[in-house]
C-alpha atoms as a PDB file:
ATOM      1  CA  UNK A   1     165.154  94.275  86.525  1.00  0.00           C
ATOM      2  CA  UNK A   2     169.000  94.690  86.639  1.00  0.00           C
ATOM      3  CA  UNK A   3     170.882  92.132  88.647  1.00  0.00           C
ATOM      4  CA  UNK A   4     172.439  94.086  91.577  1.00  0.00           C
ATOM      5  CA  UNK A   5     172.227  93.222  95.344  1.00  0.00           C
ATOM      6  CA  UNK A   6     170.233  96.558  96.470  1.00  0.00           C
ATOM      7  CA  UNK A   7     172.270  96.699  99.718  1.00  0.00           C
ATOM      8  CA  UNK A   8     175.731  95.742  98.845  1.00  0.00           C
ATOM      9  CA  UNK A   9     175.839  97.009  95.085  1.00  0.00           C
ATOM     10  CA  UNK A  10     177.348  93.995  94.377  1.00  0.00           C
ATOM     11  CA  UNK A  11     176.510  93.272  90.370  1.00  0.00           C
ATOM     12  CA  UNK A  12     177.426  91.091  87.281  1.00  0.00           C
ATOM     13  CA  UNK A  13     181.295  90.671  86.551  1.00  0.00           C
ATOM     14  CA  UNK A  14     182.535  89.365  82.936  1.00  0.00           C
ATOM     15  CA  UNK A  15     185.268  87.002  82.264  1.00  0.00           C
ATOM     16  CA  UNK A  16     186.381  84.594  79.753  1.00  0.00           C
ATOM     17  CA  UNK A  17     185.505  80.363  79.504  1.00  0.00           C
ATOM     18  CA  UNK A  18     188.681  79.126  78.812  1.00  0.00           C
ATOM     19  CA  UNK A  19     188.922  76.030  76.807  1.00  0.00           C
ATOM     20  CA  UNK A  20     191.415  72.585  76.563  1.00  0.00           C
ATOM     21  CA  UNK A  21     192.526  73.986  73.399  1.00  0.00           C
ATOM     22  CA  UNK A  22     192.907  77.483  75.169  1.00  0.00           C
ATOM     23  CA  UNK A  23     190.207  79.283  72.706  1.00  0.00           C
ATOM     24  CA  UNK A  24     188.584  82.035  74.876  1.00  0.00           C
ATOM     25  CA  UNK A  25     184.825  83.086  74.412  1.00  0.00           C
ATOM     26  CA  UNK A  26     183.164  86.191  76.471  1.00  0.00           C
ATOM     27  CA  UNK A  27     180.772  85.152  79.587  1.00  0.00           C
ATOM     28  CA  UNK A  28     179.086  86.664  82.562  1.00  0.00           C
ATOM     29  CA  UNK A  29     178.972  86.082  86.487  1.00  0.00           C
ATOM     30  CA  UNK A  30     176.382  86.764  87.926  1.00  0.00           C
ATOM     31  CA  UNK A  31     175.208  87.134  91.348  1.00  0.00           C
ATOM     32  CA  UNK A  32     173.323  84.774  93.456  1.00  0.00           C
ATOM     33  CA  UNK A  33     170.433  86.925  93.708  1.00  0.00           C
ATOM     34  CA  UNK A  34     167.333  85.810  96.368  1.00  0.00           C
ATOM     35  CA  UNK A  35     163.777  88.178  96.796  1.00  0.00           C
ATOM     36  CA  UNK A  36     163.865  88.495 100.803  1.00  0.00           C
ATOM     37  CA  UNK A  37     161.761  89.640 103.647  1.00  0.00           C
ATOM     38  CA  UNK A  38     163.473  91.931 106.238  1.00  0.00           C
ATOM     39  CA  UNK A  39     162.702  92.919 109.159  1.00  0.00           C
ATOM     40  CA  UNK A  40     163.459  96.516 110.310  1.00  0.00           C
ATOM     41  CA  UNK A  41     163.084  96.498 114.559  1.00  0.00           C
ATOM     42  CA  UNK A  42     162.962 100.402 114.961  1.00  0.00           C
ATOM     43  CA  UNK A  43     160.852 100.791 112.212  1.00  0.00           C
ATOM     44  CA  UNK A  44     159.054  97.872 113.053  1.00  0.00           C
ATOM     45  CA  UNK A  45     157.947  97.322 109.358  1.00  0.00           C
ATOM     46  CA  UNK A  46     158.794  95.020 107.127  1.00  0.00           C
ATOM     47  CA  UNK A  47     160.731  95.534 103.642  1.00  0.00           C
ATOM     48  CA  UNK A  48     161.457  93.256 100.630  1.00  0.00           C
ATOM     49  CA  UNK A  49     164.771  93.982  98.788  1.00  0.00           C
ATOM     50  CA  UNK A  50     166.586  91.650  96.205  1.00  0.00           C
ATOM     51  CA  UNK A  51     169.496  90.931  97.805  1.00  0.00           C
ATOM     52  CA  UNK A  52     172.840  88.835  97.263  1.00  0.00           C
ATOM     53  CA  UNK A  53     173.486  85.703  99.705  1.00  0.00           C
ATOM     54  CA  UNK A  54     176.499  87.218 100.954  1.00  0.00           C
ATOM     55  CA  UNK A  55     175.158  90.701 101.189  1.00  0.00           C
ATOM     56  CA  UNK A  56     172.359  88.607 103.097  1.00  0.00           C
ATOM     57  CA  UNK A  57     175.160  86.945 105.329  1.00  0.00           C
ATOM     58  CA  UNK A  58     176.640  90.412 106.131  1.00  0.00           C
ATOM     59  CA  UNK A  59     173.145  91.999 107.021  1.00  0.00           C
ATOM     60  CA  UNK A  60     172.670  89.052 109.975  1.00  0.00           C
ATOM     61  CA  UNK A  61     176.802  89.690 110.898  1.00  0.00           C
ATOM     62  CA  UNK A  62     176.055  93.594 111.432  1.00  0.00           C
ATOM     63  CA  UNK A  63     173.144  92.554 113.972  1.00  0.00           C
ATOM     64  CA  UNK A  64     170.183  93.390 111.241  1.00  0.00           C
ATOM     65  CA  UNK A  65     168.716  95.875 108.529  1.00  0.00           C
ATOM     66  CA  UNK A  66     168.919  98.816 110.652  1.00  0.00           C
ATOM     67  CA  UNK A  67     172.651  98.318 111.961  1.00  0.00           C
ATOM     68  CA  UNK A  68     173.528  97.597 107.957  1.00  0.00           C
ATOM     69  CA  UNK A  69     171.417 100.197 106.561  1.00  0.00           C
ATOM     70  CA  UNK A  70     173.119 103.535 109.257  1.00  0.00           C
ATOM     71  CA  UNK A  71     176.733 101.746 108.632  1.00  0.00           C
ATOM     72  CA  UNK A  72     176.677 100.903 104.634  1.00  0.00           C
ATOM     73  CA  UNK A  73     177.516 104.172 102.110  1.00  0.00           C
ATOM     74  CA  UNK A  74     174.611 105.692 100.195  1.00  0.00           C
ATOM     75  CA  UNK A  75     176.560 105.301  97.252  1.00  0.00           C
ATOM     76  CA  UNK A  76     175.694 101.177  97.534  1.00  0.00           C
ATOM     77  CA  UNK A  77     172.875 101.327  98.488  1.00  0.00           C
ATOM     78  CA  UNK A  78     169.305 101.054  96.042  1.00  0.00           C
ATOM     79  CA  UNK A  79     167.161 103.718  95.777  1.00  0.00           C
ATOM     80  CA  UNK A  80     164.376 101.524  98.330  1.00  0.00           C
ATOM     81  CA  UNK A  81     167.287 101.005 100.593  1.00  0.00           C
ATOM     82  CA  UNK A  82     168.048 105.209 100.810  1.00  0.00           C
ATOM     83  CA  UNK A  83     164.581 105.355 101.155  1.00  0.00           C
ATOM     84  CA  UNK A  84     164.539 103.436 104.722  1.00  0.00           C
ATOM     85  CA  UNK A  85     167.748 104.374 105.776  1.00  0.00           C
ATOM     86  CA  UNK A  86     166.343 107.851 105.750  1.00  0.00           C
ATOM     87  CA  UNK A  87     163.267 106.708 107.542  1.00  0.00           C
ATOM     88  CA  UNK A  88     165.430 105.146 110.096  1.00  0.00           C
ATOM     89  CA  UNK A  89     167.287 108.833 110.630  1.00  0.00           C
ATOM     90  CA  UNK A  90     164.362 110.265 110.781  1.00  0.00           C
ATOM     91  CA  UNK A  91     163.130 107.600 113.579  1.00  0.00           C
ATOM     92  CA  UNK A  92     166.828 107.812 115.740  1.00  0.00           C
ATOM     93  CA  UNK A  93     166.169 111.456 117.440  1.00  0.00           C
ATOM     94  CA  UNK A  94     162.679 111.463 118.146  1.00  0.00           C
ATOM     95  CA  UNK A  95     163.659 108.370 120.486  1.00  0.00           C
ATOM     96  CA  UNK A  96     165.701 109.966 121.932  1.00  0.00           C
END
């Protein structure tokens, strides 16, 4: 399972550990990474995604998954995400 949020794209970034005597050896950052629950209220369905705690933060900031999913590029998005973002699409003109 690679370690990328599946609704911001946000992944792993590389860097160096720096030592006192300034010797530099290759690491990795990775993201902080939580299996969630979200609900989607036109859909009204749940869906788990693996998600990043800020990408988490910016889901509840955008007023929920379906505000996040119709605003956020495809490009970032996971292929589950596309999946209920095109769902959602689907759902917006038969309401109305």
């Amino acid at each position: 399972m690679s370690r990328i949020c599946e609704l911001t794209g946000k992944g792993r970034l590389t860097g160096n550990n720096v030592s006192h005597a300034n010797n530099k050896t290759k690491r990795v950052y990775l993201p902080n990474l939580q299996n969630v629950t979200l609900m989607s209220e036109a859909l009204d369905r749940s869906f788990r995604f693996r998600v990043s705690t800020h990408g988490l933060r910016s889901v509840e900031h955008n007023g929920g998954l379906d505000n996040w999913l119709l605003k956020t590029q495809d490009a970032k998005l996971s292929k589950t995400a596309l999946k209920v973002k095109r769902e959602l699409k689907k759902q917006a003109p038969a309401a109305a």
